[in-house]
C-alpha atoms as a PDB file:
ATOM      1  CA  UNK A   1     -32.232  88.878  15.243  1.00  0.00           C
ATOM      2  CA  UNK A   2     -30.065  85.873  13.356  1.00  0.00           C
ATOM      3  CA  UNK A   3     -26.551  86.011  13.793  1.00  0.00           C
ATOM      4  CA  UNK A   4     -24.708  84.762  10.483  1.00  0.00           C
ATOM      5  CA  UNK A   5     -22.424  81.936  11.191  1.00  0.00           C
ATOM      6  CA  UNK A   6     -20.231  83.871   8.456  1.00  0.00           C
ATOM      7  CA  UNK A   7     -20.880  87.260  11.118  1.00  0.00           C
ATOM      8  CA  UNK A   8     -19.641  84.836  13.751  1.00  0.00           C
ATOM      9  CA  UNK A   9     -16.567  83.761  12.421  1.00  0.00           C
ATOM     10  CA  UNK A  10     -15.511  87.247  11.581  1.00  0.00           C
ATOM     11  CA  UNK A  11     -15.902  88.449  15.357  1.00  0.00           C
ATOM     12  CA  UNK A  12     -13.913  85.825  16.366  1.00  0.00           C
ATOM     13  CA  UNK A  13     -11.259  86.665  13.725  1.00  0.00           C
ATOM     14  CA  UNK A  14     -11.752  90.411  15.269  1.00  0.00           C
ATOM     15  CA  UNK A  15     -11.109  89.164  18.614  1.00  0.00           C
ATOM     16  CA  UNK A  16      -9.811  85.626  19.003  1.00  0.00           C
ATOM     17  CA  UNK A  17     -12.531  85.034  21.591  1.00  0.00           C
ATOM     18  CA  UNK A  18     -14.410  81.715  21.341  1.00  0.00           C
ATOM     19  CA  UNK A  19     -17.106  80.637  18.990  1.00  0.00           C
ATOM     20  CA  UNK A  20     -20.047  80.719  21.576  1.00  0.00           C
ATOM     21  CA  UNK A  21     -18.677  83.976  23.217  1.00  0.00           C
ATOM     22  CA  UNK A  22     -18.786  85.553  19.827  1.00  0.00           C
ATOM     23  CA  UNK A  23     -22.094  84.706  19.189  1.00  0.00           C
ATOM     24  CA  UNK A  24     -23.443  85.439  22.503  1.00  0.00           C
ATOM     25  CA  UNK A  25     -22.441  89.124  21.803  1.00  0.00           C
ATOM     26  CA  UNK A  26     -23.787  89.766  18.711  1.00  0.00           C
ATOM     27  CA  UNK A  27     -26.767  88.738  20.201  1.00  0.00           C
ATOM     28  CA  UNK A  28     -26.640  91.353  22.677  1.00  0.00           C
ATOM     29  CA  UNK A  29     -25.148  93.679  20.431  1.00  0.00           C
ATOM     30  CA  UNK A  30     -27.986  92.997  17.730  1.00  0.00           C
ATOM     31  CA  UNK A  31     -25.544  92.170  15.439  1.00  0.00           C
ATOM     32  CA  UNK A  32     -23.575  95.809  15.873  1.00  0.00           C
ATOM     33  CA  UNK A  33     -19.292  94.519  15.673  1.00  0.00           C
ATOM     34  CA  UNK A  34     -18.677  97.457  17.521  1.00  0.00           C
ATOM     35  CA  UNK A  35     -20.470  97.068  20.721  1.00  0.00           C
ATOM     36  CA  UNK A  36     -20.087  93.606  20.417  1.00  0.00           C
ATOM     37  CA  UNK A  37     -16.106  94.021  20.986  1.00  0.00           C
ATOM     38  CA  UNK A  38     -16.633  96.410  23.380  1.00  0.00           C
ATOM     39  CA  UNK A  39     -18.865  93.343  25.144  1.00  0.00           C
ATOM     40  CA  UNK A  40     -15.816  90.457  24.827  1.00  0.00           C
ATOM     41  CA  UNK A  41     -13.243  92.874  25.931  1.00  0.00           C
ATOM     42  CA  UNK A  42     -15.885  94.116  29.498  1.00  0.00           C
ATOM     43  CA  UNK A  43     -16.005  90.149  29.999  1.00  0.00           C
ATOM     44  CA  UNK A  44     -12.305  89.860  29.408  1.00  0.00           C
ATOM     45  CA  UNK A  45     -12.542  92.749  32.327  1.00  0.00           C
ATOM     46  CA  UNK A  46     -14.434  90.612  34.455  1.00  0.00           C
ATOM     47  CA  UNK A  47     -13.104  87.349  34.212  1.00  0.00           C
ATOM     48  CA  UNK A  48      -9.815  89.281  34.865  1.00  0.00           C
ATOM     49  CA  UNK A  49     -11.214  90.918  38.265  1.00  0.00           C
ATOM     50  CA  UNK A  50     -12.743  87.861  39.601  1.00  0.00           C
ATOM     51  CA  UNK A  51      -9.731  85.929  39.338  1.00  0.00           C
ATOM     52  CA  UNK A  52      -7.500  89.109  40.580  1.00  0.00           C
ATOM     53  CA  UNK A  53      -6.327  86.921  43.603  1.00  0.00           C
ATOM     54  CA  UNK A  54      -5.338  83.747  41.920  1.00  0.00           C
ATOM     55  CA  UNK A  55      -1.546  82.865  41.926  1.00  0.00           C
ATOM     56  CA  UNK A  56       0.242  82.652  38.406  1.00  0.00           C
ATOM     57  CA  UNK A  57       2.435  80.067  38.830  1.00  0.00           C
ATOM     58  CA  UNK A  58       2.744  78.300  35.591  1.00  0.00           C
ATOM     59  CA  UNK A  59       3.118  79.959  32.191  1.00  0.00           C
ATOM     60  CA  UNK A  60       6.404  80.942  30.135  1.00  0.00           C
ATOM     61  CA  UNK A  61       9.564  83.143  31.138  1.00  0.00           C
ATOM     62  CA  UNK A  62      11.310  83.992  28.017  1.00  0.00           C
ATOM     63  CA  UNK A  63      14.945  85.797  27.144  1.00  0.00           C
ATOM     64  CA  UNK A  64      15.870  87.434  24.203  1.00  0.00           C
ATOM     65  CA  UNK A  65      18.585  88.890  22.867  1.00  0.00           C
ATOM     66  CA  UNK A  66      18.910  91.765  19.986  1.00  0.00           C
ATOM     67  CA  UNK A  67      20.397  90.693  17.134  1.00  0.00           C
ATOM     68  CA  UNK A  68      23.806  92.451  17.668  1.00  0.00           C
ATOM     69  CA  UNK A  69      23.819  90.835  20.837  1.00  0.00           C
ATOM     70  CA  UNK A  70      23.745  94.232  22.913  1.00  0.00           C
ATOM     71  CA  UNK A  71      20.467  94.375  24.013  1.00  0.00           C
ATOM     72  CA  UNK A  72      18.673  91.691  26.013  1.00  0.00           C
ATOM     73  CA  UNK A  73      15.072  91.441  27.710  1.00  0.00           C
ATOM     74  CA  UNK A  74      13.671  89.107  30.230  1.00  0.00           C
ATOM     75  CA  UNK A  75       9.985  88.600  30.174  1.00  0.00           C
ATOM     76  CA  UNK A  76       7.129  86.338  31.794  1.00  0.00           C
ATOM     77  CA  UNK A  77       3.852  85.778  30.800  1.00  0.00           C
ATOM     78  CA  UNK A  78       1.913  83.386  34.014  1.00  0.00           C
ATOM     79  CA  UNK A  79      -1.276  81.598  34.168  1.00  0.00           C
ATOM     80  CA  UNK A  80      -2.702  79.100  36.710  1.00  0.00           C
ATOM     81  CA  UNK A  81      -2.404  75.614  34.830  1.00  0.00           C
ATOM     82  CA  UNK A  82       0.218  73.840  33.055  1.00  0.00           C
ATOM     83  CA  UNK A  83      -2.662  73.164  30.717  1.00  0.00           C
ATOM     84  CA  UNK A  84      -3.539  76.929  29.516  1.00  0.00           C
ATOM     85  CA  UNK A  85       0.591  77.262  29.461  1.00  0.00           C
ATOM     86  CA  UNK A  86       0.844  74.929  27.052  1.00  0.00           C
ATOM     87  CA  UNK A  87      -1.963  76.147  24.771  1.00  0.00           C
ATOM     88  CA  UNK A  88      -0.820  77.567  21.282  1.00  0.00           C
ATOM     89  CA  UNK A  89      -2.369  80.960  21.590  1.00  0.00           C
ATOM     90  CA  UNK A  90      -0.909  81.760  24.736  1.00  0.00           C
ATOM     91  CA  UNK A  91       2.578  80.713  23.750  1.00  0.00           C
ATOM     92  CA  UNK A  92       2.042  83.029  21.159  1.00  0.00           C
ATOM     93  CA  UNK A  93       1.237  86.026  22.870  1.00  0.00           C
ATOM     94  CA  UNK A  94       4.384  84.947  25.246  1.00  0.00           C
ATOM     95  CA  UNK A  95       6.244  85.546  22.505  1.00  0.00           C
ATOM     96  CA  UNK A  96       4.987  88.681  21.084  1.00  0.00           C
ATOM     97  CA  UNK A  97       5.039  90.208  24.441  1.00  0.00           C
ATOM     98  CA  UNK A  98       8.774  89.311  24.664  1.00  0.00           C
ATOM     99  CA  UNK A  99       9.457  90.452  21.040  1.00  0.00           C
ATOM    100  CA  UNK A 100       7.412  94.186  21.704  1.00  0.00           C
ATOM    101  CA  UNK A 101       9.978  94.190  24.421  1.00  0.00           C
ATOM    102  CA  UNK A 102      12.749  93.701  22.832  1.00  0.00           C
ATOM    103  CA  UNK A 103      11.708  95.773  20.075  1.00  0.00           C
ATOM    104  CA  UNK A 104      10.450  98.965  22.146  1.00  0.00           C
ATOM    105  CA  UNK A 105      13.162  97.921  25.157  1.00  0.00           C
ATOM    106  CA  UNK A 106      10.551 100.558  27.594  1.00  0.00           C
ATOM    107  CA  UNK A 107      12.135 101.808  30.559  1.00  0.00           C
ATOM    108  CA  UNK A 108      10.173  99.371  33.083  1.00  0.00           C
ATOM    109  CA  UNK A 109       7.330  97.114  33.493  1.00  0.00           C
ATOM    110  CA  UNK A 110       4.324  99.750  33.796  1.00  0.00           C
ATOM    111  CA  UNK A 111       5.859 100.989  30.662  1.00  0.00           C
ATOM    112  CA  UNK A 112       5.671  97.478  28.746  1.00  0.00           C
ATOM    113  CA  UNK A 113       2.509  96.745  29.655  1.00  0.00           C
ATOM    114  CA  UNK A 114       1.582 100.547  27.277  1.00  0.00           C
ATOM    115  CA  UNK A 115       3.625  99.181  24.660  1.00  0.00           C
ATOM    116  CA  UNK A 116       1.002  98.260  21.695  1.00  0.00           C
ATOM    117  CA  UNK A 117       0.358  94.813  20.318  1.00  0.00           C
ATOM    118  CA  UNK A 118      -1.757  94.094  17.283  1.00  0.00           C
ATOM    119  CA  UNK A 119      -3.761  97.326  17.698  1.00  0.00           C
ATOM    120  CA  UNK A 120      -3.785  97.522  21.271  1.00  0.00           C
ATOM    121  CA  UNK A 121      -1.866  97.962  24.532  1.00  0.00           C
ATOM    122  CA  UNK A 122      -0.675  95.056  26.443  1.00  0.00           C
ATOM    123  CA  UNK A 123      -2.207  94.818  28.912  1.00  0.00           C
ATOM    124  CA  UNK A 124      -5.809  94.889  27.310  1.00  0.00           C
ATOM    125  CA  UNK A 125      -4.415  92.186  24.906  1.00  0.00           C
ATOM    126  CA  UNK A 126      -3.454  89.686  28.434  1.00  0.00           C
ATOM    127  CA  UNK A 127      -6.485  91.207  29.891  1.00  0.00           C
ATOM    128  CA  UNK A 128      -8.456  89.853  27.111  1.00  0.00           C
ATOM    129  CA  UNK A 129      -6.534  86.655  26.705  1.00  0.00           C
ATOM    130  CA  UNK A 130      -8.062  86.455  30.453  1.00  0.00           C
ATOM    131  CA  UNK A 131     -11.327  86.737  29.236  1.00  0.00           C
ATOM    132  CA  UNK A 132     -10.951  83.723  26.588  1.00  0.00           C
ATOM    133  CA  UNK A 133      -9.038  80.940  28.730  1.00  0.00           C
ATOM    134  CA  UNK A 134     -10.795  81.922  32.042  1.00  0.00           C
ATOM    135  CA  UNK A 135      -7.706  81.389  34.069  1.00  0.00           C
ATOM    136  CA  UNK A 136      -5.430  84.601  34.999  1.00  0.00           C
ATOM    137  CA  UNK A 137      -2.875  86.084  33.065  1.00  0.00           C
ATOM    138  CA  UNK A 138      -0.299  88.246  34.026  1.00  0.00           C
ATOM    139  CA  UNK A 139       2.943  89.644  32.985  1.00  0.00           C
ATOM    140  CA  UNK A 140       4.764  89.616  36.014  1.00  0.00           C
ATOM    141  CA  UNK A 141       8.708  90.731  35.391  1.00  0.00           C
ATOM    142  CA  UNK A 142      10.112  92.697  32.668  1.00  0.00           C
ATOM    143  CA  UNK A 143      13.783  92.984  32.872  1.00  0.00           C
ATOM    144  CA  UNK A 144      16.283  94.506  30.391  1.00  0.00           C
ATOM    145  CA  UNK A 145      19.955  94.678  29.898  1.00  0.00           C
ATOM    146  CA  UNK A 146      22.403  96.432  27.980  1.00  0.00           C
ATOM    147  CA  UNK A 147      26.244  95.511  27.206  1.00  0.00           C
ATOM    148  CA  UNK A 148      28.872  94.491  25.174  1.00  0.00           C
ATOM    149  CA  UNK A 149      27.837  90.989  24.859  1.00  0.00           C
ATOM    150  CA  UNK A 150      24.737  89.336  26.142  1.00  0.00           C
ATOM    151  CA  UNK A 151      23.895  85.741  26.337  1.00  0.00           C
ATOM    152  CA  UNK A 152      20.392  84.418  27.235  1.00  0.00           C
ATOM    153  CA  UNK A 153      19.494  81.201  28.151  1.00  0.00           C
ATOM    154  CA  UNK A 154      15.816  79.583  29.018  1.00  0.00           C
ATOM    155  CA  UNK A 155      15.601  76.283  31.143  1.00  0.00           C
ATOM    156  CA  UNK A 156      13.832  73.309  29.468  1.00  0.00           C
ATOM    157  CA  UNK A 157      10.602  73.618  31.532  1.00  0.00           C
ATOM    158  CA  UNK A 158      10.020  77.320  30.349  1.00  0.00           C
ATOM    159  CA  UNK A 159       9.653  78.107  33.662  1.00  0.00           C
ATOM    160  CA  UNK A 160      13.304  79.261  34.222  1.00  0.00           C
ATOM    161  CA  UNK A 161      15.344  82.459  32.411  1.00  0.00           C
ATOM    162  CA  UNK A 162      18.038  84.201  32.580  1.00  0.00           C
ATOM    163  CA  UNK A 163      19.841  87.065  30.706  1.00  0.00           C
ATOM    164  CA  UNK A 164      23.715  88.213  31.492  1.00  0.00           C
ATOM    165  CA  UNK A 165      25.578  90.549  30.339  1.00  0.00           C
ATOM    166  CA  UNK A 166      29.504  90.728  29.342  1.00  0.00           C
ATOM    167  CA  UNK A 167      32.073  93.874  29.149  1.00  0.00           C
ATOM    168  CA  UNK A 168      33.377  92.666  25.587  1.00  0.00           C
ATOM    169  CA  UNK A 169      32.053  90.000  22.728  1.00  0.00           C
ATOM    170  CA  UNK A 170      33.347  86.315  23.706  1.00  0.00           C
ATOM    171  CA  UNK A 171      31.420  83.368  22.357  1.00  0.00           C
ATOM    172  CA  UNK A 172      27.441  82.514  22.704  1.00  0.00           C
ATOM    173  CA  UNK A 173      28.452  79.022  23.788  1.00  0.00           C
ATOM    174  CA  UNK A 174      30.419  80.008  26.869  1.00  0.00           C
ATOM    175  CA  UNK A 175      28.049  82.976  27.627  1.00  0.00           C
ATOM    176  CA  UNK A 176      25.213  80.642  27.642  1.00  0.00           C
ATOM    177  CA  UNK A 177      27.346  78.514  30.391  1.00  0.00           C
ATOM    178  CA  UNK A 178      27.744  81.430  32.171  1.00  0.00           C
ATOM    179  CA  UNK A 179      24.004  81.850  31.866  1.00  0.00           C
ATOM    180  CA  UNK A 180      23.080  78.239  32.991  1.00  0.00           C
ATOM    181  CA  UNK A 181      25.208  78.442  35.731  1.00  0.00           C
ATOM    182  CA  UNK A 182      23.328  81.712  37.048  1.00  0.00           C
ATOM    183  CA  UNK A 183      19.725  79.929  36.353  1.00  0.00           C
ATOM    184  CA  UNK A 184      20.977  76.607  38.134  1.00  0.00           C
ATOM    185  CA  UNK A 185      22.947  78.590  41.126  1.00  0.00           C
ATOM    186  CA  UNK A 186      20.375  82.083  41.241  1.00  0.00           C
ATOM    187  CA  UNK A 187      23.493  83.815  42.785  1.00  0.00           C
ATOM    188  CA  UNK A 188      22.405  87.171  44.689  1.00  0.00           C
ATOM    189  CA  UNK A 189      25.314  89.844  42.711  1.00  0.00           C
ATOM    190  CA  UNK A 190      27.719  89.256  40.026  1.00  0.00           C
ATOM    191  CA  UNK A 191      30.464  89.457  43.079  1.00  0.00           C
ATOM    192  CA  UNK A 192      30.709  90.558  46.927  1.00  0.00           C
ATOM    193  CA  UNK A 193      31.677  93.923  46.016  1.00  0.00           C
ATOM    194  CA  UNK A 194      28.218  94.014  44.021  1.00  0.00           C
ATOM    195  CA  UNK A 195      25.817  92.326  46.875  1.00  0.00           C
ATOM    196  CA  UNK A 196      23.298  94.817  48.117  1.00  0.00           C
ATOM    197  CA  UNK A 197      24.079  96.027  51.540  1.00  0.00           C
ATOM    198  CA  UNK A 198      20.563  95.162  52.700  1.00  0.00           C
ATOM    199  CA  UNK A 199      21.481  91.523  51.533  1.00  0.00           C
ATOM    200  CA  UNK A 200      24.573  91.403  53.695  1.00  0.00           C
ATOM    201  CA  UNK A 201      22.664  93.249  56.512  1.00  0.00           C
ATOM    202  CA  UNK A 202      20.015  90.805  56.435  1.00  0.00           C
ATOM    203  CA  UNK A 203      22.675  87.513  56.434  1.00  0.00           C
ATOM    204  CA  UNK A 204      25.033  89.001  59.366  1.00  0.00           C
ATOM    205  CA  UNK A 205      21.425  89.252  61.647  1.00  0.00           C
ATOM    206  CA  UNK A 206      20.346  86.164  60.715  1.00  0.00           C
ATOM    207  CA  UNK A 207      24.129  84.645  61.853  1.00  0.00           C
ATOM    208  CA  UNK A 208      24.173  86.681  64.933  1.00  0.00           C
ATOM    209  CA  UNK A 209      21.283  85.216  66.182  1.00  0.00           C
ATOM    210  CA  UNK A 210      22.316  81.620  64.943  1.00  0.00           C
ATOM    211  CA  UNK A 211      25.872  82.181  66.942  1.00  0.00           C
ATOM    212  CA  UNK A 212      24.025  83.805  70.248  1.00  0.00           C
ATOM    213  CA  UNK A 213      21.479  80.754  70.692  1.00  0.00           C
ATOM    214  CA  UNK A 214      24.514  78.292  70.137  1.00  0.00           C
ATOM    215  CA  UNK A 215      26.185  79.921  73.259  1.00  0.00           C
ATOM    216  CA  UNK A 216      29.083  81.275  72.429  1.00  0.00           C
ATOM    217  CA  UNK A 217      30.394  84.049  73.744  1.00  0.00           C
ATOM    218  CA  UNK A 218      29.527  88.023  73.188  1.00  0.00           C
ATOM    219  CA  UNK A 219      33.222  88.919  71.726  1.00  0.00           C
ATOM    220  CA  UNK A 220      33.166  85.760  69.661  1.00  0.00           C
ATOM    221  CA  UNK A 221      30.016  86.754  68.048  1.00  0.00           C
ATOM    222  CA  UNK A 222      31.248  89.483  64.894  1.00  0.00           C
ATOM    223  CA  UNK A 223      33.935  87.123  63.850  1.00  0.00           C
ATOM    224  CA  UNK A 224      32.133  84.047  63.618  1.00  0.00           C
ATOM    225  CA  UNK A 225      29.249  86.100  62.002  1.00  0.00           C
ATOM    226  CA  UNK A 226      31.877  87.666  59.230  1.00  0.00           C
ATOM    227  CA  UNK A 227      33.587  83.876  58.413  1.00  0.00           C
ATOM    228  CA  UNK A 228      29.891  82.963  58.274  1.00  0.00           C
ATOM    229  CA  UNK A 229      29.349  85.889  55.453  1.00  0.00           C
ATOM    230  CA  UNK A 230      32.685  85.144  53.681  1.00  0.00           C
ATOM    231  CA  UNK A 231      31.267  81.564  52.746  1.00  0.00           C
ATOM    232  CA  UNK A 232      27.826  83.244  51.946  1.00  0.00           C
ATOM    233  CA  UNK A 233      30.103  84.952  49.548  1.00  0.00           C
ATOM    234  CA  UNK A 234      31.698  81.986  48.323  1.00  0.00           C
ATOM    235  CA  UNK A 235      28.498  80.290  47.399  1.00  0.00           C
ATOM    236  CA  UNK A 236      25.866  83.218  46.660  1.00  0.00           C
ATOM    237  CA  UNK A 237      28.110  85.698  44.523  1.00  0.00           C
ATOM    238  CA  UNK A 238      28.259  84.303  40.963  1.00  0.00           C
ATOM    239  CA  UNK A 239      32.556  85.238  40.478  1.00  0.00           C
ATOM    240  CA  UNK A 240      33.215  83.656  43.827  1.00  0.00           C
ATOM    241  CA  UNK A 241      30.370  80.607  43.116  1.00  0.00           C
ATOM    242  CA  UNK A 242      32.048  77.089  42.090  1.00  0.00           C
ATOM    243  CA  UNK A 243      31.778  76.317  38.206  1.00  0.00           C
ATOM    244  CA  UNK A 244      29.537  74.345  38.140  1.00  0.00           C
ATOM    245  CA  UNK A 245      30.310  72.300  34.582  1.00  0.00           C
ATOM    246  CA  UNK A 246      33.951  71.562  36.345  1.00  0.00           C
ATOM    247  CA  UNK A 247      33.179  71.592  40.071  1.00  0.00           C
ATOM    248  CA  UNK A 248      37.281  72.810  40.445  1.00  0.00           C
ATOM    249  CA  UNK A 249      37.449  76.505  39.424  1.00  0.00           C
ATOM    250  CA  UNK A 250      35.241  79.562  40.136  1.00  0.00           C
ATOM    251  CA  UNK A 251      33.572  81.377  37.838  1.00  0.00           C
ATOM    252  CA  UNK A 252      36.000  84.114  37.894  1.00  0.00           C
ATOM    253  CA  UNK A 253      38.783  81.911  37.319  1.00  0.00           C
ATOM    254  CA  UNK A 254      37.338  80.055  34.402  1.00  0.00           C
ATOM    255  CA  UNK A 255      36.251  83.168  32.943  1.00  0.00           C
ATOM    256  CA  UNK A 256      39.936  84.370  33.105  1.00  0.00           C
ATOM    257  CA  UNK A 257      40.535  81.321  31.153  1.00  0.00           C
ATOM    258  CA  UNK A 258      38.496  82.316  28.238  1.00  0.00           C
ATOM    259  CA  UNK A 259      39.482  86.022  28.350  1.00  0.00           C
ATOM    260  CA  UNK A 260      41.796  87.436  31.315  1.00  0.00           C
ATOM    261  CA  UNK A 261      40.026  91.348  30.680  1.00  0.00           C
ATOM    262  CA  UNK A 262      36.382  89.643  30.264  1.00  0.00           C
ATOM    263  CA  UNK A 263      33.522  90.792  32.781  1.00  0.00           C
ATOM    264  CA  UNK A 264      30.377  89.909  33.468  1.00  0.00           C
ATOM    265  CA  UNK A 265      28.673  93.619  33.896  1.00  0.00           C
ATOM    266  CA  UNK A 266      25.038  92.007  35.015  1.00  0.00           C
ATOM    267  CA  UNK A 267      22.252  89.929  35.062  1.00  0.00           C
ATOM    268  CA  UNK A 268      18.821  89.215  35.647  1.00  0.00           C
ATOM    269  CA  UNK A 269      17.532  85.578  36.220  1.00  0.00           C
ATOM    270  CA  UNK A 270      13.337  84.882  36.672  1.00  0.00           C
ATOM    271  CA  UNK A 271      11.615  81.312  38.209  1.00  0.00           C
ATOM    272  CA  UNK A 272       7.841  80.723  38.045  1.00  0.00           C
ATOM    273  CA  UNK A 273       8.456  78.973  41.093  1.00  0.00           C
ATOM    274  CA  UNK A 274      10.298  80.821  43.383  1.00  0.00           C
END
């Protein structure tokens, strides 16, 4: 049958797929919308499962913050090329992915990806997005954050974000250098008090065998290890970590500076390319 290039356009502005892919399905839809979205999002499908095992390593890691500064989400959206990344369409979903989250703030990932977007969920709308570009998508992180105060802050490349949380309002500027400093340092816990046990586990093994193939002798071994952990400390924990905009105070102590009863309660921080 003849597909109308009017017929056409109005798939496409259906489905956002491309020109050629529109008309393709009408064809085999004889002209019938219905099936023929039901065809773009099945190709979406399989573009999607054929390129399953592909690594996501460009795209766009955004942070937001509510407007009352309490609530704050961390989001990613990943493709394979710098090229797709940069295309206008996928910025844009990006961004309305990050903006459902912060709107809906769902209790975890799984949950996001049920959220709806422009009539449906979201992952059929990256899933289809799949389809169009031919490269992988994926939303890989969701994070989310509630506190007093929260500053976000998202490196230059896009590539980089991070979201912290404070126990009481101070000023966006100096929570977004508290913010910096987390994306440039990616400390492991606000403090030592905070660091996982598994993390500390895992560093005292690694030093024990470090001190044992240096030689040096069995009783020697759990006090060198602990020194070992107390400058892990000093340069992994972000209240213990050098500032870095003065390079002569900690964090702590130039947080104390700002406000002696101000906190940081938490953060989350997310790299492409780590």
């Amino acid at each position: 049958m003849e597909i109308k290039a009017t017929d056409v356009a109005k798939l496409r502005h259906m489905t956002g797929a491309g020109m050629m892919d529109c008309k393709s399905a009408l064809i085999e839809a004889n002209g019938d919308f219905d099936i023929a979205k039901d065809i773009i999002r099945e190709k979406g499908k399989l573009v999607a499962a054929k390129r399953a095992d592909r690594d996501t390593t460009e795209g766009s890691v955004i942070a937001k913050v509510s407007a009352d500064g309490k609530k704050g989400i961390l989001t990613c959206l990943g493709c394979e090329t710098d090229f797709v990344a940069k295309n206008t369409e996928f910025q844009k979903l990006a961004n309305d992915i990050a903006n459902v989250a912060l709107a809906s703030f769902p209790e975890d990932l799984d949950a996001l990806k049920k959220c709806m977007l422009d009539g449906q969920t979201i992952e059929e709308a990256v899933t289809q997005q799949t389809g169009k570009s031919g490269e992988k998508h994926a939303v890989p992180v969701y994070n989310k954050l509630e506190a007093a105060f929260i500053a976000p802050y998202i490196h230059t490349n896009g590539k980089l974000a991070t979201i912290v949380g404070f126990s009481k309002v101070i000023s966006l500027e100096v929570g977004r250098e508290i913010a910096m400093q987390i994306t440039a340092m990616s400390p492991v816990s606000v403090s030592k008090d905070s660091c996982p046990q598994s993390v500390i586990d895992k560093e005292l093994e690694i030093y024990r065998i470090q001190i044992r193939e240096e030689g040096k002798p069995e009783n020697m071994v759990e006090q060198i290890a602990q020194g070992k952990l107390n400058k892990f400390f000093k340069e992994s924990t972000l209240e213990d970590q050098t500032f870095v905009k003065d390079g002569k105070i900690t964090v702590a102590a130039y947080l104390k500076t700002v406000d002696p009863e101000v906190k940081v309660t938490g953060f989350f921080r997310y790299s492409l390319n780590d």
